[in-house]
Protein backbone atom coordinates (compact mmCIF):
# COMPACT_ATOMS: atom_id res chain seq x y z
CA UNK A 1 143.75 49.52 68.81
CA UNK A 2 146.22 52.73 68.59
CA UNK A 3 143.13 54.78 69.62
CA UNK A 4 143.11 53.32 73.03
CA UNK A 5 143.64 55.09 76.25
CA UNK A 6 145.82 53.77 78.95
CA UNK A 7 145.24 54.34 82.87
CA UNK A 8 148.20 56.53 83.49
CA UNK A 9 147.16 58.67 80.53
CA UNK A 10 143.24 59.23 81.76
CA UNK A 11 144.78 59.26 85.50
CA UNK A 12 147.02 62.75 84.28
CA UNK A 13 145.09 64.32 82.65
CA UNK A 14 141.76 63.97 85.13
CA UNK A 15 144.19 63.96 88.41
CA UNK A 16 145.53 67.99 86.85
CA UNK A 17 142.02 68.82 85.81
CA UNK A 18 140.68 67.40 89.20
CA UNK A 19 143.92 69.17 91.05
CA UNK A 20 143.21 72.89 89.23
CA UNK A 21 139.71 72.51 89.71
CA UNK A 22 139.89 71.58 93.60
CA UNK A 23 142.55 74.12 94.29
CA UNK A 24 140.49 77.13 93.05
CA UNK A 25 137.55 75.45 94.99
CA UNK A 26 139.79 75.09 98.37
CA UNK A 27 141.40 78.70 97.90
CA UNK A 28 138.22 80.49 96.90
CA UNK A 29 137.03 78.75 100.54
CA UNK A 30 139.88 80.27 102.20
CA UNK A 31 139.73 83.82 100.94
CA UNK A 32 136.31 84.45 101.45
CA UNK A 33 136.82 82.63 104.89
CA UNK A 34 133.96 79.63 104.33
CA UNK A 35 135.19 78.29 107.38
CA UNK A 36 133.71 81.21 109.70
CA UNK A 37 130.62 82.03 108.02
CA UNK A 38 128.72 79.57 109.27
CA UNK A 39 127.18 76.24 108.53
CA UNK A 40 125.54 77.06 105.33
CA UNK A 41 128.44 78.51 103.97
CA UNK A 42 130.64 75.22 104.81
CA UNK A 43 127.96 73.02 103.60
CA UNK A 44 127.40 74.51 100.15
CA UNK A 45 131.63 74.26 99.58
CA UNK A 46 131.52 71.05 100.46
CA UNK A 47 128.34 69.94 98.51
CA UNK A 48 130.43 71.97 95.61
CA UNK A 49 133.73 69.52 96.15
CA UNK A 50 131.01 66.60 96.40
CA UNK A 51 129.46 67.12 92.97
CA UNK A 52 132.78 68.00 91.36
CA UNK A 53 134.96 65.08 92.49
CA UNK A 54 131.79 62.75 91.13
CA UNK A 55 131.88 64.60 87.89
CA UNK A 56 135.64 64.33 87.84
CA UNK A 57 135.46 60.53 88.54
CA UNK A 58 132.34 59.78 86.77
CA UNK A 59 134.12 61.74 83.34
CA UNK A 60 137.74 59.92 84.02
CA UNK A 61 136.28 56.65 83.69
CA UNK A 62 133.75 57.05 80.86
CA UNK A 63 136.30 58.51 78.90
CA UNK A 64 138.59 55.16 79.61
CA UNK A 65 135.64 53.40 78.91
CA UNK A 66 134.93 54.82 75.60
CA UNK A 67 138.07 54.74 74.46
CA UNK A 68 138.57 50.98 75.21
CA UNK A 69 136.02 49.69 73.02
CA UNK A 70 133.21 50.15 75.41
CA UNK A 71 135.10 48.14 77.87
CA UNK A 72 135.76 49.19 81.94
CA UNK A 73 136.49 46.64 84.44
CA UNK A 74 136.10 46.96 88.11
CA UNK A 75 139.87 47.02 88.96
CA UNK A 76 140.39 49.51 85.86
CA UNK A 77 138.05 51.99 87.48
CA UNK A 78 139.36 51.82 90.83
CA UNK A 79 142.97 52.36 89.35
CA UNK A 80 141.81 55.56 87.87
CA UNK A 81 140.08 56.95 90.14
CA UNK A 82 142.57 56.44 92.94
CA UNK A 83 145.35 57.75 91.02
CA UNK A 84 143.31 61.17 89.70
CA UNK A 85 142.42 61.44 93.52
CA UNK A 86 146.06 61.00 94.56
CA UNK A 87 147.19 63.57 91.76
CA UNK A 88 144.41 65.94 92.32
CA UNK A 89 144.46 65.82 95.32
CA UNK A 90 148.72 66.20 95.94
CA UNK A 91 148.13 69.17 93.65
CA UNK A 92 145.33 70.92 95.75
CA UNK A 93 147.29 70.05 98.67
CA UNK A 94 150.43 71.48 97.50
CA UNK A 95 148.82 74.40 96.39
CA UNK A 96 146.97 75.27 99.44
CA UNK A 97 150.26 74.93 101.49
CA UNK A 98 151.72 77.41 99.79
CA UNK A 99 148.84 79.59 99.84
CA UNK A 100 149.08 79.34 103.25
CA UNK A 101 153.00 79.61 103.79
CA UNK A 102 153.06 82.55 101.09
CA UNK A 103 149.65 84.17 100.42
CA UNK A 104 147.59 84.19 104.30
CA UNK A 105 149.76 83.18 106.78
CA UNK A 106 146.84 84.41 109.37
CA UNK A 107 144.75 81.67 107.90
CA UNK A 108 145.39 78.74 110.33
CA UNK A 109 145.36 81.23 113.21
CA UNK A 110 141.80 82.40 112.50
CA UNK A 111 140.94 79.03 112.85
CA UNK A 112 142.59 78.09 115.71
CA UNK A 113 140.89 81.41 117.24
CA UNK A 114 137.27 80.44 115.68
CA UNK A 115 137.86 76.53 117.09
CA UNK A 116 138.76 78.31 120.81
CA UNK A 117 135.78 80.73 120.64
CA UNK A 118 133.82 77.95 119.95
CA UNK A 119 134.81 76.26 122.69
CA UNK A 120 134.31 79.22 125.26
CA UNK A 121 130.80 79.16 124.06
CA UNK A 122 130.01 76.11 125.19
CA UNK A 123 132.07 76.13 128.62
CA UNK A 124 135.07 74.90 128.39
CA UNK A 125 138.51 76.78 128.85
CA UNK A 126 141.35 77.06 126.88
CA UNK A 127 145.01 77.70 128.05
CA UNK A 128 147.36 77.28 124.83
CA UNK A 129 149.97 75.97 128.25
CA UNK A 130 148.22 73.26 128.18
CA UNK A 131 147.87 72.43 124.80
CA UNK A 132 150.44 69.03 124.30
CA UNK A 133 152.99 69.10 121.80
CA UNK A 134 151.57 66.73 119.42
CA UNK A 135 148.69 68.33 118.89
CA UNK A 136 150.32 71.82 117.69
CA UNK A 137 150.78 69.98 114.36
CA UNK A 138 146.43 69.72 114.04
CA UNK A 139 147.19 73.74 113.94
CA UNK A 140 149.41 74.20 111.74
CA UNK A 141 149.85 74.81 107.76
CA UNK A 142 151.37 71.03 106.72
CA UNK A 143 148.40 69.65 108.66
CA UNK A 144 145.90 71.55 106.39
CA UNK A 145 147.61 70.84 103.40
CA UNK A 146 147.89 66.81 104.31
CA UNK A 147 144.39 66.63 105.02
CA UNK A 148 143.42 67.90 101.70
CA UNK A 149 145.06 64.78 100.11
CA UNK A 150 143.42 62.58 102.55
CA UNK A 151 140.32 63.90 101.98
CA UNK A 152 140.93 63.49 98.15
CA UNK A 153 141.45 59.59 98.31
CA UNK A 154 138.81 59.03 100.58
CA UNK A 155 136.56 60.81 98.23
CA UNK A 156 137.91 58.36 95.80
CA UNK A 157 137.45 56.09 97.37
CA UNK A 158 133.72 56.48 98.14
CA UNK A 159 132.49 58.76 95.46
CA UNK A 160 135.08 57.64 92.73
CA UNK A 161 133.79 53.80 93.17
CA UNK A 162 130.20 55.07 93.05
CA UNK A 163 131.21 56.45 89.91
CA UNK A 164 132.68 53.56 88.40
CA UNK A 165 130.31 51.60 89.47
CA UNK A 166 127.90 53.57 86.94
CA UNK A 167 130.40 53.15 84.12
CA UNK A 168 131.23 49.23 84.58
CA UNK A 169 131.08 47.20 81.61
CA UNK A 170 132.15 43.89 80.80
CA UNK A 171 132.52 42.62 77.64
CA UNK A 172 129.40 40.19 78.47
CA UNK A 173 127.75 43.68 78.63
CA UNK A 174 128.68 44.94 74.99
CA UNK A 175 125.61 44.45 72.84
C-alpha cells in the first residue's frame, strides 16, 4: 500500500512535465513565427500540441493506474487530468507572458498587423479609431498568455477524458 500514488503527486509531476513541454512547443511557435507562415505551418504545431497533451494525459493516468493496483476510476482520471492541464497549462501560460513582456515585445503587434492585412484582403477596412476599448485586451500580451491556459483545460477536458477513458479500470475489470 506505501507504493501507491496519490492524485496531487501524478497531477505535479505530469502538470511540470506537461507545462515544460508545452512552453518550448508555444515559444518555438513564436520564434519561428508559426502564426504567419501559413496554414500548414499552424496546423502541424497544433497537431504537435494535439499528440503531446494525449501522450501527457494518456501517461498521467496509466501511471496512477499502475501504481494503484491496476485500479483508475472515472472521477480519478478526470481529477488528474484537469489538474496537469491547469498546472501545465498556468506554466506555459506564464511562461509565454513573459516571453512576450521580456523576450519579443513585437510579437502581439505582428499579429495584430497579419490579422489587419488579412482583413484588407478580403475588403474590409480597418481604422484602429474605431477599434472599442474592450477589444484592445484580444491584442494584447495577458490575452495571449490567458488563452494558453484555456486552451490547456479544454484540451483536458476533451483529449484528457479520451485518454482516461482508455485507461479506466474498475476493480470488476482486474482479472
Amino acid at each position: 500500500m506505501d507504493d501507491q500514488m496519490t492524485i496531487g503527486e501524478a497531477s505535479k509531476k505530469w502538470g511540470l512535465i506537461y507545462g515544460i513541454i508545452g512552453t518550448i512547443i508555444i515559444l518555438i511557435s513564436a520564434m519561428f513565427d508559426f502564426s504567419s507562415q501559413g496554414f500548414g505551418a499552424q496546423a502541424a504545431s497544433g497537431f504537435l500540441s494535439i499528440l503531446i497533451a494525449f501522450g501527457v494525459y494518456y501517461f498521467s493516468t496509466k501511471e496512477y493506474r499502475e501504481a494503484n493496483s491496476g485500479v483508475l476510476s472515472f472521477g480519478q482520471g478526470f481529477k488528474i487530468v484537469f489538474l496537469v492541464g491547469l498546472i501545465g497549462g498556468a506554466l506555459r501560460g506564464l511562461m509565454f507572458y513573459i516571453y512576450l513582456k521580456v523576450v519579443d515585445t513585437e510579437y502581439v503587434q505582428r499579429i495584430v498587423e497579419a490579422q489587419i492585412e488579412a482583413q484588407e484582403k478580403m475588403g474590409a477596412t480597418y481604422d484602429p479609431d474605431n477599434v472599442p476599448a474592450f477589444m484592445k485586451f484580444f491584442q494584447s500580451a495577458e490575452f495571449f498568455a490567458g488563452s494558453s491556459l484555456i486552451n490547456a483545460l479544454i484540451g483536458a477536458l476533451i483529449i484528457g477524458l479520451i485518454a482516461v477513458a482508455i485507461n479506466k479500470r474498475t476493480n470488476s475489470q482486474i482479472v
